[in-house]
Protein backbone atom coordinates (compact mmCIF):
# COMPACT_ATOMS: atom_id res chain seq x y z
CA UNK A 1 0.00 0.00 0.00
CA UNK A 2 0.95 3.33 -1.05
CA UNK A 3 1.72 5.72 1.64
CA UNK A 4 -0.01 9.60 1.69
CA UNK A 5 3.85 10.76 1.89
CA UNK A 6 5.11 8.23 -1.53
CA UNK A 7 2.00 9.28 -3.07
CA UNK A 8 2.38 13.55 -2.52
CA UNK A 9 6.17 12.66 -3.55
CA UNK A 10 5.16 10.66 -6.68
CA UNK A 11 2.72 13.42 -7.90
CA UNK A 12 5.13 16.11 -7.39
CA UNK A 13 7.91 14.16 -9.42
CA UNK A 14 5.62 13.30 -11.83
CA UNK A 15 4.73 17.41 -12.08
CA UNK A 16 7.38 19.38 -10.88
CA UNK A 17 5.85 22.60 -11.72
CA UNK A 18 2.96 21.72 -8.78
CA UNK A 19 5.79 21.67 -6.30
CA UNK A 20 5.23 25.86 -6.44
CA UNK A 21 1.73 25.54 -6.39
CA UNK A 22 1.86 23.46 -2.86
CA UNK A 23 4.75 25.36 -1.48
CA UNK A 24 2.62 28.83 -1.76
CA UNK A 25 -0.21 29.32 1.14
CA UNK A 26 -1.94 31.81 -1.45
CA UNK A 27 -2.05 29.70 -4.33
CA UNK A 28 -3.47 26.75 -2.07
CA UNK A 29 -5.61 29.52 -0.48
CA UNK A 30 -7.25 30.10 -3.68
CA UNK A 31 -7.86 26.28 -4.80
CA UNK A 32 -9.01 25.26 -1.33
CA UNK A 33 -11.95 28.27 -1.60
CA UNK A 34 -12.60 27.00 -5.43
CA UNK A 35 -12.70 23.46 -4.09
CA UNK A 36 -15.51 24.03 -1.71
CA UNK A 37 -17.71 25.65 -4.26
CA UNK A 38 -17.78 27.53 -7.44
CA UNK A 39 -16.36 31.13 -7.30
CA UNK A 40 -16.05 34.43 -9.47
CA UNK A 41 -13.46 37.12 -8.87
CA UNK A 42 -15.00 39.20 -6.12
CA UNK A 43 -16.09 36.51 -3.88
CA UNK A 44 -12.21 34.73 -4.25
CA UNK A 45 -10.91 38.10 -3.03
CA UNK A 46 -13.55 38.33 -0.35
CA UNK A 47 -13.15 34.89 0.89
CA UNK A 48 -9.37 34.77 0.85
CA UNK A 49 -6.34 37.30 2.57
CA UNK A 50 -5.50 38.18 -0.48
CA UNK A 51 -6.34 41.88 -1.72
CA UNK A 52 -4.50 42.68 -4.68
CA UNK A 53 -6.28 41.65 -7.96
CA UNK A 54 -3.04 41.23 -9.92
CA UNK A 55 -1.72 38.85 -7.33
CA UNK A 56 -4.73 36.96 -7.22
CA UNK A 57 -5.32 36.99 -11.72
CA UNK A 58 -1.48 35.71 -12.00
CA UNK A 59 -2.63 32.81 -9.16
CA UNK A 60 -5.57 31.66 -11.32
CA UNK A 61 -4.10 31.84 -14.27
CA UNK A 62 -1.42 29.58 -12.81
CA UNK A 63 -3.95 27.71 -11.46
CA UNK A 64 -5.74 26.88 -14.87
CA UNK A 65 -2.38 26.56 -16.80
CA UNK A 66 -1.56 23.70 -14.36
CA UNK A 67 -5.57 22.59 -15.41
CA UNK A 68 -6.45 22.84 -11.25
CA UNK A 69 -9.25 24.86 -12.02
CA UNK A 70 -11.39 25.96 -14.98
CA UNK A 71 -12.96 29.19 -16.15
CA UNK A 72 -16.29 28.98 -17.43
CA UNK A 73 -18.64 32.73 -18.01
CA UNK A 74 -22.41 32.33 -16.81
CA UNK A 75 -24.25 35.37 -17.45
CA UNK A 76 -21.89 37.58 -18.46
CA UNK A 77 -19.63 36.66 -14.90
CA UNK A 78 -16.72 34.39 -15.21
CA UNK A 79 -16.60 31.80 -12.64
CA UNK A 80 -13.81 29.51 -11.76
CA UNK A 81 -14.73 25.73 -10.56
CA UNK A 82 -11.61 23.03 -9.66
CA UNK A 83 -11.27 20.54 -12.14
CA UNK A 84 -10.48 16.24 -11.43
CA UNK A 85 -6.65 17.39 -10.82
CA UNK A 86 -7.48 20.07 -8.36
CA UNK A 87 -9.65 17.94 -6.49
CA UNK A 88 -6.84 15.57 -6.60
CA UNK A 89 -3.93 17.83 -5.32
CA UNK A 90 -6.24 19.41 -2.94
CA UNK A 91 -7.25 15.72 -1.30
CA UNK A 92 -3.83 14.34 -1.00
CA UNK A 93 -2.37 18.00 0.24
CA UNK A 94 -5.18 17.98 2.46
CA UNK A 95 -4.17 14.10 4.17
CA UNK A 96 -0.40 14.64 3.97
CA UNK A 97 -0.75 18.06 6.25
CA UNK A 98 -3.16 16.35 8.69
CA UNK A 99 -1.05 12.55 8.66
CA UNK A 100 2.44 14.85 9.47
CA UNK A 101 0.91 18.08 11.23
CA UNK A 102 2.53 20.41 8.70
């Protein structure tokens, strides 16, 4: 059986360029609020710290480059929903803080 720790390691060798993603509170900020439900712009600066828009436009578009999340506009609003990988590297990020209190 695959351990929470072989299995964080393996996905981060497998995609180095998530190691940045998982090492930054604001980008994991971000996907954790899109995991729980559907967001547009205003309500991902409401919900998280972050208050600068440019900060928080460079984080989703890293976000969606990565294919974490997706953008999708409904009525005229874009909103931003995590996709299968997000849920993914949110889950296992999510059991590897809790299994080793990080």
């Amino acid at each position: 059986m695959v351990n929470i720790k072989d299995n964080l390691v393996k996905t981060l060798a497998d995609n180095p360029e998530l190691y940045k993603i998982v090492n930054s509170k604001d980008h994991i900020s971000i996907l954790k609020e899109i995991f729980k439900e559907n967001l547009d712009f205003s309500n991902i600066k409401r919900k998280t710290y972050i208050k600068k828009d440019n900060i928080i436009y460079n984080i989703l578009e890293t976000l969606e480059q990565k294919e974490l999340i997706k953008k999708i506009e409904v009525n005229n609003n874009i909103q931003y929903y995590i996709t299968e990988n997000g849920k993914k590297l949110i889950n296992l990020y999510e059991e590897a803080k809790k299994e080793y209190n990080i």
